[in-house]
C-alpha atoms as a PDB file:
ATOM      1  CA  UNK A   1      19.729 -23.842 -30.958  1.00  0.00           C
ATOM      2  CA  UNK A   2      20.476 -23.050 -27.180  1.00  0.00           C
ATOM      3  CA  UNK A   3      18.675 -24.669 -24.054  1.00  0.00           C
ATOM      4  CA  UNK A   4      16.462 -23.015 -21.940  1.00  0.00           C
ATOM      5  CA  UNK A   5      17.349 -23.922 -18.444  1.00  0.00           C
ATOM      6  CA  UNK A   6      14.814 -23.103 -15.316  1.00  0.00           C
ATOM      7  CA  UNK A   7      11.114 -22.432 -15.250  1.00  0.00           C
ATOM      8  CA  UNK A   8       9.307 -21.721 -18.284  1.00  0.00           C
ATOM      9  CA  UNK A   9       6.910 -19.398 -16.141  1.00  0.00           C
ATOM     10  CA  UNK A  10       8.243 -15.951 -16.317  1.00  0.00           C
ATOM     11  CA  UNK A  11       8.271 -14.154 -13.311  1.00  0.00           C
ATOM     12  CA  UNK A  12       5.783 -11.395 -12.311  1.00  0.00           C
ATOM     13  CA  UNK A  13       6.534  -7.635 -13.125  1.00  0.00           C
ATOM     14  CA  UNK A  14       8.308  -5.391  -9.887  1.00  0.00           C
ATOM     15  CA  UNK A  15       5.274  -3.116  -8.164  1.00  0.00           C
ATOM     16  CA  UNK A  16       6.483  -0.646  -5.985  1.00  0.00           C
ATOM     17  CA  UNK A  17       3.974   1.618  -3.513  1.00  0.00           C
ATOM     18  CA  UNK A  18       4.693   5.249  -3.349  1.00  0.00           C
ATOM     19  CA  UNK A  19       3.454   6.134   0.233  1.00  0.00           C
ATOM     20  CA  UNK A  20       2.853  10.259   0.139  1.00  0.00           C
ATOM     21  CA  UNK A  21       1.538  12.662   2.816  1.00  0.00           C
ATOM     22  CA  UNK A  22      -1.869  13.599   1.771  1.00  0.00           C
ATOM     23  CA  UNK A  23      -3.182  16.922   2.557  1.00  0.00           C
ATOM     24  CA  UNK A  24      -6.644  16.055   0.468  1.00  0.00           C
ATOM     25  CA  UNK A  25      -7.259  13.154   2.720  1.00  0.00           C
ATOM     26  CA  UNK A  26      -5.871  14.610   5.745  1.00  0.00           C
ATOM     27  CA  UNK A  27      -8.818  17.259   5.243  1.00  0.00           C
ATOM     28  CA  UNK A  28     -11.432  14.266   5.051  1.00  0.00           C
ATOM     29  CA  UNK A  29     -10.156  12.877   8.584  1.00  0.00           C
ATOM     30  CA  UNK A  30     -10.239  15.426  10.864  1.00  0.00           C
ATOM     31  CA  UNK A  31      -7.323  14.337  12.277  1.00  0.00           C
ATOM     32  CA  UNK A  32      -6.387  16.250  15.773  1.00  0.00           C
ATOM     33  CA  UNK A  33      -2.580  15.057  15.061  1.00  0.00           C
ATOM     34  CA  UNK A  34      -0.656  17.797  12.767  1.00  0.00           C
ATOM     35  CA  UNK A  35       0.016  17.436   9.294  1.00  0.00           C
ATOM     36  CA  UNK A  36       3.436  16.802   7.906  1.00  0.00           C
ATOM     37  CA  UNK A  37       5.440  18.419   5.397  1.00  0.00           C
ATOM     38  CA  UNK A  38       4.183  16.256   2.068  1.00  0.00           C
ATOM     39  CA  UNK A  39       7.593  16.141   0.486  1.00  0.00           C
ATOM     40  CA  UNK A  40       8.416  13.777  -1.801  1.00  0.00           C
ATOM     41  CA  UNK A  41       7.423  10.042  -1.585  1.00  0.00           C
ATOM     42  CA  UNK A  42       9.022   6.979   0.105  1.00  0.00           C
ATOM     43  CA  UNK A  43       9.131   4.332  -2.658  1.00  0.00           C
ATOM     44  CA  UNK A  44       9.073   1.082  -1.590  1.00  0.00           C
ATOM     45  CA  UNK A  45       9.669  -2.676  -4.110  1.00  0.00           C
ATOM     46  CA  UNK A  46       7.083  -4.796  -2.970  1.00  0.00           C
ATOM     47  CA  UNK A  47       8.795  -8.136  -2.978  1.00  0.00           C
ATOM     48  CA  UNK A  48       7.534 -11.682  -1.615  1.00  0.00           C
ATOM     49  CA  UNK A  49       3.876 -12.714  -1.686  1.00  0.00           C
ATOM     50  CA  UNK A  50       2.725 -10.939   0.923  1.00  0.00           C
ATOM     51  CA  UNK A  51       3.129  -7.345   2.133  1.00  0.00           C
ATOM     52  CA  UNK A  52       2.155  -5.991   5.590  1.00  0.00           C
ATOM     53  CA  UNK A  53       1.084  -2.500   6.009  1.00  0.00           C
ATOM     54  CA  UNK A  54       1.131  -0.673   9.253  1.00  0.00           C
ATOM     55  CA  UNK A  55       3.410   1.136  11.938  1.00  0.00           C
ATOM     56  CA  UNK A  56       6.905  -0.004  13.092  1.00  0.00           C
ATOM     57  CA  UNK A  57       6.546  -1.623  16.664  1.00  0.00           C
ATOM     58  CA  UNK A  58       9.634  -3.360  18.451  1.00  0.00           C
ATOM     59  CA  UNK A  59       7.278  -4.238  21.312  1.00  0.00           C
ATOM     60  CA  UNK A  60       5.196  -5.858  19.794  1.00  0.00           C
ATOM     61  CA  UNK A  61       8.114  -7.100  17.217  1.00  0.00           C
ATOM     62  CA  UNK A  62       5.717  -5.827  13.885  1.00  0.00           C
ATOM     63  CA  UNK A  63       8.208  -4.723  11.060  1.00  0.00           C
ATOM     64  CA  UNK A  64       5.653  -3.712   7.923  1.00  0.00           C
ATOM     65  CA  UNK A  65       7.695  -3.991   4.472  1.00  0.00           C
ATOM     66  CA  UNK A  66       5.326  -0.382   4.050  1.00  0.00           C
ATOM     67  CA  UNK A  67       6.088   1.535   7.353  1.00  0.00           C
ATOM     68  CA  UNK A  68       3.683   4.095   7.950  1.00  0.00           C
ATOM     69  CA  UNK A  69       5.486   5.381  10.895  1.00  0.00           C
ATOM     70  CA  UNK A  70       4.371   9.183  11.985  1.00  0.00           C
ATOM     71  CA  UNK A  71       0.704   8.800  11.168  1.00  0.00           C
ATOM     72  CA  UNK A  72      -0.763   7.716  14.478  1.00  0.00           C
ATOM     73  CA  UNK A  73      -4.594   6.819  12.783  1.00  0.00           C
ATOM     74  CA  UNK A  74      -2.140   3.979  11.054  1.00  0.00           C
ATOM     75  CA  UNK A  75      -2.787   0.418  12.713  1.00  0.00           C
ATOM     76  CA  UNK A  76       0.292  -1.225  13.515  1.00  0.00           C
ATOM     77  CA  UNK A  77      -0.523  -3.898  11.166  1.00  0.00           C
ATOM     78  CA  UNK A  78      -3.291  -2.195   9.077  1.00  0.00           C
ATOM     79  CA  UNK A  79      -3.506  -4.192   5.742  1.00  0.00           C
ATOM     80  CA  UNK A  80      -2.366  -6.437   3.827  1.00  0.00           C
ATOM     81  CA  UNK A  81      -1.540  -6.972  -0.484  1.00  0.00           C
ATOM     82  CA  UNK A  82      -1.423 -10.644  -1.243  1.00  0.00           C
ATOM     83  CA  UNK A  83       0.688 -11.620  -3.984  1.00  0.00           C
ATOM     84  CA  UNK A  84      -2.573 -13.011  -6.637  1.00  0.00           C
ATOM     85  CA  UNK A  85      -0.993 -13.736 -10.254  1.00  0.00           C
ATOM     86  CA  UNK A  86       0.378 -10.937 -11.952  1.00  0.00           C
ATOM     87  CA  UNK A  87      -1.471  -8.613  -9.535  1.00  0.00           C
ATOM     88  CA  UNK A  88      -2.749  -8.080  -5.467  1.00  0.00           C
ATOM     89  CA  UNK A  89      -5.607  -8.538  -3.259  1.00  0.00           C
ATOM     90  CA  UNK A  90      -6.077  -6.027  -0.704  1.00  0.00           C
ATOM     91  CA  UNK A  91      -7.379  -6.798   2.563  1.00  0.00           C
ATOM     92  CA  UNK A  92      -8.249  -4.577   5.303  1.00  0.00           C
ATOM     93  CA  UNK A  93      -6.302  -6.255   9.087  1.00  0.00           C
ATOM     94  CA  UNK A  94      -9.396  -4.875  11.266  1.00  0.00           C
ATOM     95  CA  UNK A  95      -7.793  -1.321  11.436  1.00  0.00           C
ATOM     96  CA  UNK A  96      -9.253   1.028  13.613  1.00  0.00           C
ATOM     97  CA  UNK A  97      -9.742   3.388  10.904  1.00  0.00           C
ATOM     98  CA  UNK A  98     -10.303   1.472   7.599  1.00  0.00           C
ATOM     99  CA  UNK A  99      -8.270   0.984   4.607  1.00  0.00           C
ATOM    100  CA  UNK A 100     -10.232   2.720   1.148  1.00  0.00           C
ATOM    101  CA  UNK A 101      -9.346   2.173  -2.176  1.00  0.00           C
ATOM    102  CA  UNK A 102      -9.517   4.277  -5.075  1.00  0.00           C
ATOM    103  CA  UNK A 103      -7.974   5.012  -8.522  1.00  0.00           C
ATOM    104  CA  UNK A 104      -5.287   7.633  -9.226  1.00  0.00           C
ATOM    105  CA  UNK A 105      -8.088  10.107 -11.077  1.00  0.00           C
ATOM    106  CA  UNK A 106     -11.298  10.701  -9.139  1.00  0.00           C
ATOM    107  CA  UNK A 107     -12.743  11.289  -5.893  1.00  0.00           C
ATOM    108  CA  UNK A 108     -11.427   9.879  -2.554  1.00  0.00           C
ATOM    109  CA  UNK A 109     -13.901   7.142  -1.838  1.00  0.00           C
ATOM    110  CA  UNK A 110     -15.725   7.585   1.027  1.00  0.00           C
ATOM    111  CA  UNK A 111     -15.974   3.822   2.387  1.00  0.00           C
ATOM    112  CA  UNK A 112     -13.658   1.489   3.636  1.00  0.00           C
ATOM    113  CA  UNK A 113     -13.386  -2.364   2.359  1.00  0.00           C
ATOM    114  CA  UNK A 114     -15.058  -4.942   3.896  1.00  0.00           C
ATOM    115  CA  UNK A 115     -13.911  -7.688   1.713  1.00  0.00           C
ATOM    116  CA  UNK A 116     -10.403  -8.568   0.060  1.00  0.00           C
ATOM    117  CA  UNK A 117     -10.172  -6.586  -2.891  1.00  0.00           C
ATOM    118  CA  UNK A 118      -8.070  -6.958  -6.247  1.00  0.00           C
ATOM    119  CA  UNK A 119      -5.548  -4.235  -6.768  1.00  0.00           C
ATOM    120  CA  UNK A 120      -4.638  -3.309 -10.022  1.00  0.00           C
ATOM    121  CA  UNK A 121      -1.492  -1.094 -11.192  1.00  0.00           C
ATOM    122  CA  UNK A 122      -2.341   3.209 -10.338  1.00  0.00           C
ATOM    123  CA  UNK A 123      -5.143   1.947  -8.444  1.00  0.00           C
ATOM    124  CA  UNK A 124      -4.787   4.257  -4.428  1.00  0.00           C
ATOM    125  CA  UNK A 125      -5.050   3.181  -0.648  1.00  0.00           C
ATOM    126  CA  UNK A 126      -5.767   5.519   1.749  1.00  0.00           C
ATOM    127  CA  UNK A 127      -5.549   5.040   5.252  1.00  0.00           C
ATOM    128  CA  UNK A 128      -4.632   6.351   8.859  1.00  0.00           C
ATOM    129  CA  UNK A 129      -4.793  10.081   9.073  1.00  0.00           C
ATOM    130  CA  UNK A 130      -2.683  11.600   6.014  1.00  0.00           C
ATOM    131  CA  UNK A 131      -1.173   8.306   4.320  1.00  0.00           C
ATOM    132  CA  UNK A 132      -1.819   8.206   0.544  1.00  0.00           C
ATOM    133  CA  UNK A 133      -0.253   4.840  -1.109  1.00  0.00           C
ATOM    134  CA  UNK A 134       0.022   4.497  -4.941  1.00  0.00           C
ATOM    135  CA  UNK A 135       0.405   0.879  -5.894  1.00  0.00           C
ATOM    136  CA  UNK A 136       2.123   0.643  -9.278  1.00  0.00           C
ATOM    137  CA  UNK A 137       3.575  -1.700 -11.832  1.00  0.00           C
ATOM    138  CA  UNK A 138       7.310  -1.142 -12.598  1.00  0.00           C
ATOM    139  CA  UNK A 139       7.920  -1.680 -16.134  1.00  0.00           C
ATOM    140  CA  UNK A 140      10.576  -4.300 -17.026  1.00  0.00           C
ATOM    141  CA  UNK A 141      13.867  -2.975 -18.162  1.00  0.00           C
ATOM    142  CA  UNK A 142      15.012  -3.915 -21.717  1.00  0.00           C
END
């Protein structure tokens, strides 16, 4: 019979965020900036424990792992997901504009979160002036 070497707790499953252009939510905002083309998404891994969301700024040295450059109603660092078992937390930095949370089928909620929030795989952020993210679980490769 072989040995098992290393930790008997298997490690969490990849997410990756899908961060689209919104044209839905960019209706909601009333945004005076222009809409971009909505184009495919940028997929991003979301790897380490905790995952800043926001706007790239070398000023103010703030380097989000999700950069929501080009959408100006985008905090520089916005949220936050929080690594919580095999899932997230959400929590809102004290944006200017809010941080919602919805599901992939349904409305676009109409209030922001106060409070962390769990995030489970499909479930949606929206934020800034355009910025849809989809938060999903990768499945494992066999």
């Amino acid at each position: 019979m072989p040995v098992l070497t290393g930790s008997s707790r298997a490690a969490p499953a990849p997410w990756v965020a899908e961060v689209w252009v919104d044209p839905q939510w960019y209706e909601c905002q009333s945004s005076p900036d222009r809409l971009p083309d909505p184009g495919p998404p940028t997929v991003v891994s979301l790897r380490g424990s905790q995952i800043l969301i926001g706007r790239r700024s070398a000023a103010a040295s703030v380097a989000p792992h999700i950069d929501c450059d080009g959408d100006a109603g985008v905090s520089r660092r916005h949220a936050q997901l929080t690594r919580h078992g095999t899932g997230w937390v959400l929590q809102d930095l004290g944006s200017a504009n809010g941080t919602y949370l919805g599901a992939v089928v349904g409305d676009i909620p109409d209030d922001p979160i106060e409070t962390g929030l769990p995030v489970r795989s499909g479930n949606v952020l929206y934020l800034g002036s355009w910025t849809r993210i989809v938060l999903r679980e990768e499945p494992l490769a066999r």
